[in-house]
Protein backbone atom coordinates (compact mmCIF):
# COMPACT_ATOMS: atom_id res chain seq x y z
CA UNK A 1 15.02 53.13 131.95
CA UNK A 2 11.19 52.34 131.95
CA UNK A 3 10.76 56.32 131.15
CA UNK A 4 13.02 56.09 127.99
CA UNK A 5 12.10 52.96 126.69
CA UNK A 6 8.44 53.69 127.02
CA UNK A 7 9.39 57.15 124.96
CA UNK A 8 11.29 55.31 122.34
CA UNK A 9 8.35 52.92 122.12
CA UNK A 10 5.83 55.92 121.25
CA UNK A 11 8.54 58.30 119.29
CA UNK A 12 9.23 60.36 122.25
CA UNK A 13 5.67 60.68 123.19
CA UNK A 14 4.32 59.58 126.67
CA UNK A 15 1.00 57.45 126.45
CA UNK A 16 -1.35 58.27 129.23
CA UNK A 17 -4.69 56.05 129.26
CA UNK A 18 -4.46 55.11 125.34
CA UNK A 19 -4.02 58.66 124.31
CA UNK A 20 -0.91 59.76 122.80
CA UNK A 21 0.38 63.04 124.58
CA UNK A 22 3.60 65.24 123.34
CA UNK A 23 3.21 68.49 125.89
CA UNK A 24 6.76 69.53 125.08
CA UNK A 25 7.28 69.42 121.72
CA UNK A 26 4.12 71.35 121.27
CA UNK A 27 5.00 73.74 123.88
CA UNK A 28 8.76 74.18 122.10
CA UNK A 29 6.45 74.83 118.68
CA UNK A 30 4.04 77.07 120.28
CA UNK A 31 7.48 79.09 121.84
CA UNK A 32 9.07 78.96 118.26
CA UNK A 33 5.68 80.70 116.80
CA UNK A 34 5.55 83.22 119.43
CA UNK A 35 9.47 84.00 119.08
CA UNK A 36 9.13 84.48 115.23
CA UNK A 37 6.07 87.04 115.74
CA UNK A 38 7.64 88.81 118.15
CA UNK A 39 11.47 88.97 117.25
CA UNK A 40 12.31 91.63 119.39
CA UNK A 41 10.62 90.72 122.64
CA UNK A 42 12.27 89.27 125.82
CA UNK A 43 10.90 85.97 125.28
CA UNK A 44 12.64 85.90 121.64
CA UNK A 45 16.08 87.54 122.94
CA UNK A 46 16.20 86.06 126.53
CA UNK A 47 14.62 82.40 126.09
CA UNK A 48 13.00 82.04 129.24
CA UNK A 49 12.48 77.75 130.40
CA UNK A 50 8.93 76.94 130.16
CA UNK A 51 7.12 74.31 132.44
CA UNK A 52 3.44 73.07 133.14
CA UNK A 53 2.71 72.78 136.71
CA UNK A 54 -1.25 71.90 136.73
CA UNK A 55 -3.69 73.84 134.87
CA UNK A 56 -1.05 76.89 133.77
CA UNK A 57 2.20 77.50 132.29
CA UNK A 58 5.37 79.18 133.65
CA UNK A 59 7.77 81.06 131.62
CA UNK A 60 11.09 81.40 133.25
CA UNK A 61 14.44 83.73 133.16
CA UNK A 62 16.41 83.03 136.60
CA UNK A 63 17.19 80.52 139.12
CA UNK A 64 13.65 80.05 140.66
CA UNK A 65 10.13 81.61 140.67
CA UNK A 66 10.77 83.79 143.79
CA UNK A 67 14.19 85.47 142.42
CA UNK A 68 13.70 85.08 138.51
CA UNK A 69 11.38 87.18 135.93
CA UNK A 70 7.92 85.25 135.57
CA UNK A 71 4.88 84.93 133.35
CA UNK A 72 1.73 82.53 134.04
CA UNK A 73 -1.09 81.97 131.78
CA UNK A 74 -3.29 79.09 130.83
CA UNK A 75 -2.00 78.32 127.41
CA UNK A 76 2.01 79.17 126.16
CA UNK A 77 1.15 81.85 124.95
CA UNK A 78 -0.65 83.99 127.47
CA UNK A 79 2.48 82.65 129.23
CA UNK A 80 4.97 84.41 127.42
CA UNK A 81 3.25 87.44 127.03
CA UNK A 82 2.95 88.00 130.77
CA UNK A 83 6.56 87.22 130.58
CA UNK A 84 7.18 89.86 128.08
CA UNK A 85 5.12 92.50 130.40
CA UNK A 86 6.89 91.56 133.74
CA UNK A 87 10.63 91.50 131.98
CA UNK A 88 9.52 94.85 130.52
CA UNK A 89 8.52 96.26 133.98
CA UNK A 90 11.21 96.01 135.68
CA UNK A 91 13.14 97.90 132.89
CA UNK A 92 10.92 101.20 133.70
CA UNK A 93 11.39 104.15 136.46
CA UNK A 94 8.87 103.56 139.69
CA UNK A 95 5.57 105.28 139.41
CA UNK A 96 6.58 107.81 141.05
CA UNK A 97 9.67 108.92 139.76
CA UNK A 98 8.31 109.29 136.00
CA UNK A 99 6.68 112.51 136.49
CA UNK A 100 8.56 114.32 139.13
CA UNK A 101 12.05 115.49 137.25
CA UNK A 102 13.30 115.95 140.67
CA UNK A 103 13.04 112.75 141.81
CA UNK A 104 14.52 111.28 138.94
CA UNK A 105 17.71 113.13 138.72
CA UNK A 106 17.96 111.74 142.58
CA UNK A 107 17.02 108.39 141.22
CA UNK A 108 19.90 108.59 138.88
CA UNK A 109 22.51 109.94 141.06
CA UNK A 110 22.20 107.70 143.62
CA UNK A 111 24.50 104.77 144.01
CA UNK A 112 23.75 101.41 142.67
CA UNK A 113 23.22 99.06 145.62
């Protein structure tokens, strides 16, 4: 109840040592600018939860950091773009497969585990 109360007090802003702080609804505007300048990418389609944990933000599609698709970077932004990369990587072939046609027609007839 303190939590809320202390939000209403400071229109949903937490006050930390006389200074006026509103992380997430800068964060949600930061996403919002990102999403509208790049419409097509997975952090526009997919929506990925963002957090702060320390120094560096974590973009995140999936139930935790260990089994979901992840960026980190120091500001939102950098965030989301190594979001972006890592969703995007795991939509290509392995290294190896790309350039060996061989390999990649065994790649694609093998069964899906």
């Amino acid at each position: 109840m303190r939590f809320y109360t202390q939000m209403k007090k400071n229109n949903g802003r937490l006050s930390r040592g006389g200074l006026v702080m509103d992380y997430a609804a800068a964060a949600m505007d930061q996403m919002e600018i990102y999403r509208m300048a790049h419409p097509g990418s997975p952090t526009a389609v997919r929506r990925p939860r963002l957090f702060l944990r320390g120094d560096l933000w974590i973009a995140l599609l999936g139930p935790s950091v260990e089994q979901g698709i992840v960026g980190i970077g120091s500001t939102v932004r950098a965030a989301l773009r190594a979001f972006d990369v890592q969703y995007l990587a795991g939509l290509r072939p392995p290294a190896e497969v790309i350039g060996n046609p061989r390999a990649m027609r065994r790649a694609s007839s093998a069964p899906a585990a």
